[in-house]
Protein backbone atom coordinates (compact mmCIF):
# COMPACT_ATOMS: atom_id res chain seq x y z
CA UNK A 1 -100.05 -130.75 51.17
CA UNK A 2 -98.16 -127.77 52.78
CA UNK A 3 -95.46 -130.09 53.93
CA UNK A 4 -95.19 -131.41 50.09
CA UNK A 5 -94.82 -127.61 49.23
CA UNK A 6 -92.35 -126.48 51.59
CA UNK A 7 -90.15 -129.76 50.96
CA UNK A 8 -90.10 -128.44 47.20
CA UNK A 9 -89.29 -125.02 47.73
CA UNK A 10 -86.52 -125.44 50.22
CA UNK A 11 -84.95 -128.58 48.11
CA UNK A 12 -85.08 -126.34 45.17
CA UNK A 13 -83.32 -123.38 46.71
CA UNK A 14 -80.96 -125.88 48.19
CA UNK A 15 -79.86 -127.44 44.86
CA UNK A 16 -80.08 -123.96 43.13
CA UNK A 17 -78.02 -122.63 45.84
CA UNK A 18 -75.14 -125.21 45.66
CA UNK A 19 -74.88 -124.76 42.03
CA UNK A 20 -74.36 -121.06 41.82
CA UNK A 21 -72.18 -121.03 44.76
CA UNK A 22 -69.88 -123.29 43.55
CA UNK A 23 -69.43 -125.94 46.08
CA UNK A 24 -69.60 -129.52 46.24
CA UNK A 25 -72.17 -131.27 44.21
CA UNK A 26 -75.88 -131.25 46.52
CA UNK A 27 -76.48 -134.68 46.48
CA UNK A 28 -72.98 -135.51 47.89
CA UNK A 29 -74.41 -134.50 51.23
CA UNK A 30 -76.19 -137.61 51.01
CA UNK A 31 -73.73 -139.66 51.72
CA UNK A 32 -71.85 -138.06 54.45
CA UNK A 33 -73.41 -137.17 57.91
CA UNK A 34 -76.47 -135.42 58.50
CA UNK A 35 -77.62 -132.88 60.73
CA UNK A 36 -79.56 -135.31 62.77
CA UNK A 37 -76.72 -137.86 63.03
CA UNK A 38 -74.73 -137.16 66.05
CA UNK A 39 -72.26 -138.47 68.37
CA UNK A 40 -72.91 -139.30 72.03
CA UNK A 41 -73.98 -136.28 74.29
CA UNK A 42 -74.70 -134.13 71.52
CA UNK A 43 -78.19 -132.53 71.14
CA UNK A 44 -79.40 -132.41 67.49
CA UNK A 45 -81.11 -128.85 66.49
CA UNK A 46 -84.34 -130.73 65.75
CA UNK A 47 -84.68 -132.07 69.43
CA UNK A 48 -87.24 -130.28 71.14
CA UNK A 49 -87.31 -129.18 75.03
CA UNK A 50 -90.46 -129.27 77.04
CA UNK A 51 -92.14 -126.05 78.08
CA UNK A 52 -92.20 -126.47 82.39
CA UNK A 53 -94.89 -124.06 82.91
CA UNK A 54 -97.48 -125.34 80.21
CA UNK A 55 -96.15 -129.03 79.84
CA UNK A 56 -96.10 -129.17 75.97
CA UNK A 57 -93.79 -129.16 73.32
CA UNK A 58 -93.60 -126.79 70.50
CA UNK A 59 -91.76 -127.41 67.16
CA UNK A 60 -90.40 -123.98 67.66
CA UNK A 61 -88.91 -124.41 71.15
CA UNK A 62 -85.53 -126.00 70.75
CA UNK A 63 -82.40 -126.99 73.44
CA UNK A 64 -80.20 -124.09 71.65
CA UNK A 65 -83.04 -121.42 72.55
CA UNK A 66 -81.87 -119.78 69.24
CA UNK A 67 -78.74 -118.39 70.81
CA UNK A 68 -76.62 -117.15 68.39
CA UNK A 69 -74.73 -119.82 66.71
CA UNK A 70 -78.17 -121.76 66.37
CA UNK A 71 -78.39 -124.69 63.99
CA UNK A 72 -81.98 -124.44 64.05
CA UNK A 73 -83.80 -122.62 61.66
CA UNK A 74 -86.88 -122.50 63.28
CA UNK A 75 -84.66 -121.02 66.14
CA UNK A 76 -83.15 -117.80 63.84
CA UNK A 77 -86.85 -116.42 63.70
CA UNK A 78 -89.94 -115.85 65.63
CA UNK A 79 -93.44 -116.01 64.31
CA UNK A 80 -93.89 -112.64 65.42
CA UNK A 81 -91.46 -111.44 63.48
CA UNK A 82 -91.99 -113.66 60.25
CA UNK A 83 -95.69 -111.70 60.36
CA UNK A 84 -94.63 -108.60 60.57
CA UNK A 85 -92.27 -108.60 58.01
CA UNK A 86 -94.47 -110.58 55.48
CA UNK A 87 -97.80 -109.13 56.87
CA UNK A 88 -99.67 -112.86 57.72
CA UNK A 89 -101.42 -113.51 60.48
CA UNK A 90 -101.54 -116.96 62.67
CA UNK A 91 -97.74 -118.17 61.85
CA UNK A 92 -96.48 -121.04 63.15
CA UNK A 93 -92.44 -122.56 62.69
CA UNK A 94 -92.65 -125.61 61.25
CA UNK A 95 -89.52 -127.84 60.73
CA UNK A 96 -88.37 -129.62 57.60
CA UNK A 97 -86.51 -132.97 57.90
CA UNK A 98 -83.36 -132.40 57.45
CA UNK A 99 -83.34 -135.64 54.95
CA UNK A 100 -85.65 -134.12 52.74
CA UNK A 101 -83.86 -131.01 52.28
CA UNK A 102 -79.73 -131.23 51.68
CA UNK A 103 -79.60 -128.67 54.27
CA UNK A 104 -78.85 -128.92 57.55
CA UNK A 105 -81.93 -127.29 58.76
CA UNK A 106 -84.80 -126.20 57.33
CA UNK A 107 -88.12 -124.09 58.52
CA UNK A 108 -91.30 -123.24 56.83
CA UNK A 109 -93.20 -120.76 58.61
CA UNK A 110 -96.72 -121.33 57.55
CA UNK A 111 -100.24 -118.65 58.13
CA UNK A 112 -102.82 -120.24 58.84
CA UNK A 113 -101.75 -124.04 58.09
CA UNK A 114 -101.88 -123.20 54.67
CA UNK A 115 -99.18 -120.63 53.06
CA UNK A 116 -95.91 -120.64 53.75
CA UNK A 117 -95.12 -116.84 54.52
CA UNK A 118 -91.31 -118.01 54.70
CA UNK A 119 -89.00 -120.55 54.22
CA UNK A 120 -85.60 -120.79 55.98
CA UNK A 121 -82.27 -122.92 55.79
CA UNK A 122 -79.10 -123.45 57.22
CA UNK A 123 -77.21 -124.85 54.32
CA UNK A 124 -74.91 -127.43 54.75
CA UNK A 125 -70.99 -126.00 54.35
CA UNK A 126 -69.80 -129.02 52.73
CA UNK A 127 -71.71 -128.15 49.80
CA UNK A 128 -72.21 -124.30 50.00
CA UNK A 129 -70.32 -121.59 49.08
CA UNK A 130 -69.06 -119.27 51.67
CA UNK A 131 -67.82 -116.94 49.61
CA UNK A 132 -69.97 -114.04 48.67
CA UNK A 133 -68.57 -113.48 45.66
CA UNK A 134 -69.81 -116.51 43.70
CA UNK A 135 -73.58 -115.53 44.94
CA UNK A 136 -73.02 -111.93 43.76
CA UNK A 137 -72.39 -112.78 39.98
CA UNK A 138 -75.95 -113.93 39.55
CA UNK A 139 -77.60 -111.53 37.05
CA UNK A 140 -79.40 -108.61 39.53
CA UNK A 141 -77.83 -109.88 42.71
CA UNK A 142 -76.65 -107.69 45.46
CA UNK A 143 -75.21 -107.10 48.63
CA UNK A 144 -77.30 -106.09 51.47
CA UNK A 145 -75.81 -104.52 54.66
CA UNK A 146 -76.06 -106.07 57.30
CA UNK A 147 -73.87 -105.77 61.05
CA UNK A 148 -71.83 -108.91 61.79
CA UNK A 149 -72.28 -110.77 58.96
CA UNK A 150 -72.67 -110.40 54.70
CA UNK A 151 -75.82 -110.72 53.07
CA UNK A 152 -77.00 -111.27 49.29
CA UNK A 153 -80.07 -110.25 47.68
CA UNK A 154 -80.77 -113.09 44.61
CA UNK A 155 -83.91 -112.03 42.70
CA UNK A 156 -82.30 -114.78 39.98
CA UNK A 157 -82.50 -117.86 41.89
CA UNK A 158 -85.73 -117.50 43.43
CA UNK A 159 -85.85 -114.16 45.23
CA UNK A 160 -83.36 -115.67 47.93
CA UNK A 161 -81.52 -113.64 50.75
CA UNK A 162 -78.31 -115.28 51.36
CA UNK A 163 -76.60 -114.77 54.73
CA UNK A 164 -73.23 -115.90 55.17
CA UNK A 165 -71.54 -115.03 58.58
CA UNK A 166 -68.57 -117.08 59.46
CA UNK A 167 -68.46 -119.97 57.71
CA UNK A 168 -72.09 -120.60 57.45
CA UNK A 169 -75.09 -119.46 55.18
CA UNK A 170 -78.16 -119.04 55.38
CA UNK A 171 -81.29 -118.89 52.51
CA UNK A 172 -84.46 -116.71 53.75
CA UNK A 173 -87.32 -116.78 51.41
CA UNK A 174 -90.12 -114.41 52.47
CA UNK A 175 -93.44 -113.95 50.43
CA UNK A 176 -95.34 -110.79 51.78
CA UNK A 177 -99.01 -110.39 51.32
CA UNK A 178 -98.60 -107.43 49.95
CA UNK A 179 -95.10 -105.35 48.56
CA UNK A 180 -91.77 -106.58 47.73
CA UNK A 181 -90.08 -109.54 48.27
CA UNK A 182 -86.93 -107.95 48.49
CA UNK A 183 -88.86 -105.69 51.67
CA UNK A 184 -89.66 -108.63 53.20
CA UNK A 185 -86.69 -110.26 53.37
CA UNK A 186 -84.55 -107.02 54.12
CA UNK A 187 -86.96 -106.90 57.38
CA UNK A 188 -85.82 -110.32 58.37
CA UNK A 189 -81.98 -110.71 57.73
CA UNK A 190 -80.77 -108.90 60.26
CA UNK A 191 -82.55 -111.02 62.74
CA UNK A 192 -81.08 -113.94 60.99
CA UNK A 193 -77.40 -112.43 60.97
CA UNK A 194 -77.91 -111.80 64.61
CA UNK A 195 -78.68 -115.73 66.06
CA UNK A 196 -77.04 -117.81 62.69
């Protein structure tokens, strides 16, 4: 059921995202080459690495650590830092397949198995705008400042976050337990700026 959920919100806010920023049509992506597909010696961002001292493998612990530059999404936030900011307790990253999304990665970070206190994406450039201009002339949108990057506050199309740092973007939606939706997701995108 939450895995239903999180596919809906993040395919929405993919679709609604590639038709305000003006880029390719969504379901073009479909077509070309996913995230997952790659060529030989590559690591896709939805491999996971095994934990040496404990012996298990978490959906959170990737082979890009969440350096900056990370394709994962799971990988541009912690839980720790997804419950702060939204105020939920017991989070966990869970990925989205990228084939159910449009984007090239996708993470719900749920409380409790149940909620999903935030959903994040790396959108796929070939069909996402880059330029922050398009994103800004939604009705109530604006710019949020962030170091290193640009950042767009969307209460129109879904009370999105949009972080675009060199050539790619990012969507954070964060749903607090208590306060503003905005607050939450100003808490967050500098932590995403930092590792996208």
């Amino acid at each position: 059921m939450i895995r239903e959920r999180l596919l809906a919100i993040l395919a929405a806010t993919t679709v609604l995202l590639a038709a305000c920023g003006g880029g390719a049509s969504p379901t073009s992506a479909l077509g070309g080459t996913s995230a997952s597909e790659t060529t030989a010696g590559e690591t896709t961002s939805t491999e996971s690495t095994e934990n040496e001292t404990e012996g298990e493998t978490t959906a959170a612990e990737t082979t890009d650590g969440g350096a900056p530059g990370s394709a994962d999404a799971c990988g541009l936030l912690t839980a720790d830092e997804v419950a702060e900011a939204t105020g939920y307790d017991n989070i966990e990253a869970q990925p989205v397949p990228d084939a159910n999304t449009g984007a090239l990665s996708g993470c719900g970070f749920v409380s409790n198995g149940a909620f999903p206190a935030a959903i994040l994406a790396i959108l796929d450039p070939a069909n996402t705008n880059t330029d922050p201009t398009g994103y800004l002339a939604l009705p109530g949108s604006e710019e949020v400042q962030v170091s290193g990057a640009r950042a767009i506050w969307m209460p129109g199309a879904g009370y999105v976050m949009i972080v675009i740092k060199g050539g790619r973007v990012a969507s954070i939606q964060a749903t607090p337990k208590e306060g503003d939706f905005d607050d939450a997701a100003r808490k967050l995108v500098q932590k995403v700026a930092d590792r996208l």
